[in-house]
C-alpha atoms as a PDB file:
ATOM      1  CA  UNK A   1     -15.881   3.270  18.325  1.00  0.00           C
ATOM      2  CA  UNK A   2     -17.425   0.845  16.278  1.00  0.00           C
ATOM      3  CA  UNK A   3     -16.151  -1.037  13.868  1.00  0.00           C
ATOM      4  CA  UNK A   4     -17.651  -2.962  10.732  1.00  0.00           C
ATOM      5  CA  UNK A   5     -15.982  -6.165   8.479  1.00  0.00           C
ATOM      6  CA  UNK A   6     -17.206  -7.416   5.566  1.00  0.00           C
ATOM      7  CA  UNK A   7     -15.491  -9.972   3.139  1.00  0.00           C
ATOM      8  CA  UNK A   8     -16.394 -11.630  -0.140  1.00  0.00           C
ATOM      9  CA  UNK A   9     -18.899  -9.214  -0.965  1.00  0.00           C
ATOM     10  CA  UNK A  10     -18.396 -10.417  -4.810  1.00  0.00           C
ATOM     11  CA  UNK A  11     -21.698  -8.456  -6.816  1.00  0.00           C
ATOM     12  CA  UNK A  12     -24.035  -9.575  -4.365  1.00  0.00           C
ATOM     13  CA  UNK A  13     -25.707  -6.123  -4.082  1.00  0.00           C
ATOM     14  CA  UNK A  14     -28.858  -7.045  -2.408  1.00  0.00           C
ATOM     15  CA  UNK A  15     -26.373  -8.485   0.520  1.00  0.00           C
ATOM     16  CA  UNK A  16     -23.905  -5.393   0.443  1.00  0.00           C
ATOM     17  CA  UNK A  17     -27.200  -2.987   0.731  1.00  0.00           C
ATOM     18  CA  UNK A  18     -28.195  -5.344   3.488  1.00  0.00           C
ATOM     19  CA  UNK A  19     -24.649  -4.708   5.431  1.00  0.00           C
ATOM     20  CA  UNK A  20     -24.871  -1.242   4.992  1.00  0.00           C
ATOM     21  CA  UNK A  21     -27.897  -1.104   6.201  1.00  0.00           C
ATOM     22  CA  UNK A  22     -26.655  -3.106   9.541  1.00  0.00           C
ATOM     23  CA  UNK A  23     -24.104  -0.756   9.964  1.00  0.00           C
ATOM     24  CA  UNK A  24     -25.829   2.229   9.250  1.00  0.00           C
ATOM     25  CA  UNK A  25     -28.677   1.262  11.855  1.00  0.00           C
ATOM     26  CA  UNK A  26     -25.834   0.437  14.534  1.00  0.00           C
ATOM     27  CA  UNK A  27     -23.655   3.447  13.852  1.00  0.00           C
ATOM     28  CA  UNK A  28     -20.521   1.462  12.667  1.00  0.00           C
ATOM     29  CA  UNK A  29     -17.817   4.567  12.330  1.00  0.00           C
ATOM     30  CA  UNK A  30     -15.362   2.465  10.438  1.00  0.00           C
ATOM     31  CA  UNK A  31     -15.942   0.233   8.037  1.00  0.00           C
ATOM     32  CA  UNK A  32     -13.173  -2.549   6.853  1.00  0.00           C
ATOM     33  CA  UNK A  33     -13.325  -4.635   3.727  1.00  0.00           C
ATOM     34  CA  UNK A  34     -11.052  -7.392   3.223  1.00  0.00           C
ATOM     35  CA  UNK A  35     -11.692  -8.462  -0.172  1.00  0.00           C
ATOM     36  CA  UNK A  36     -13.163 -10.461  -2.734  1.00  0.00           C
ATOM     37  CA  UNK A  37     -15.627  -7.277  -4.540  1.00  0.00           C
ATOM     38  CA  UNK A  38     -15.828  -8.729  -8.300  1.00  0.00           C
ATOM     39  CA  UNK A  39     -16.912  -5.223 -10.040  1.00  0.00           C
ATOM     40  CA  UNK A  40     -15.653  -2.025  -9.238  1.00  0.00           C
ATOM     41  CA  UNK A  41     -19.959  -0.660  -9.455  1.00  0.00           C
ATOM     42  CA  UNK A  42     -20.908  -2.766  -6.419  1.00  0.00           C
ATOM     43  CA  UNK A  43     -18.193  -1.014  -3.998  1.00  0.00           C
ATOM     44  CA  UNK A  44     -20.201   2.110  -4.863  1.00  0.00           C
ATOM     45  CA  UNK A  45     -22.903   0.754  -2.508  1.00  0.00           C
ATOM     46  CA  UNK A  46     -20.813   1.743   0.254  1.00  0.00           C
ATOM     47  CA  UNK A  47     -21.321   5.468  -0.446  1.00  0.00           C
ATOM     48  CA  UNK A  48     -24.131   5.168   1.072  1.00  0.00           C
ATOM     49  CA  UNK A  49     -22.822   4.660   4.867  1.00  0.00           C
ATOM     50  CA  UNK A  50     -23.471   7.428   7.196  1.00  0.00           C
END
C-alpha cells in the first residue's frame, strides 16, 4: 500500500493539482494531510484522486 503526505497546502492550487497529480500517476491508495489548507475550496482539489 502506498501512502501519500502533504502539509501546508495553504491555496496554493497549482501545487495541490501538482500533488495529486504525483499521487495519482504513482497509485498512492491513501492520502494523509496534516494541515495548514487556508480555504475550505482548495481541499476540493483532492476529489480528484483516483
Amino acid at each position: 500500500m502506498k501512502i501519500g503526505i502533504i502539509s501546508d497546502t495553504h491555496d496554493n492550487l497549482p501545487k495541490i493539482k501538482k500533488a495529486v497529480g504525483i499521487f495519482n500517476r504513482e497509485k498512492v491508495e491513501l492520502v494523509l494531510h496534516a494541515g495548514d489548507f487556508v480555504s475550505p475550496f482548495t481541499f476540493l482539489e483532492f476529489k480528484n484522486l483516483n
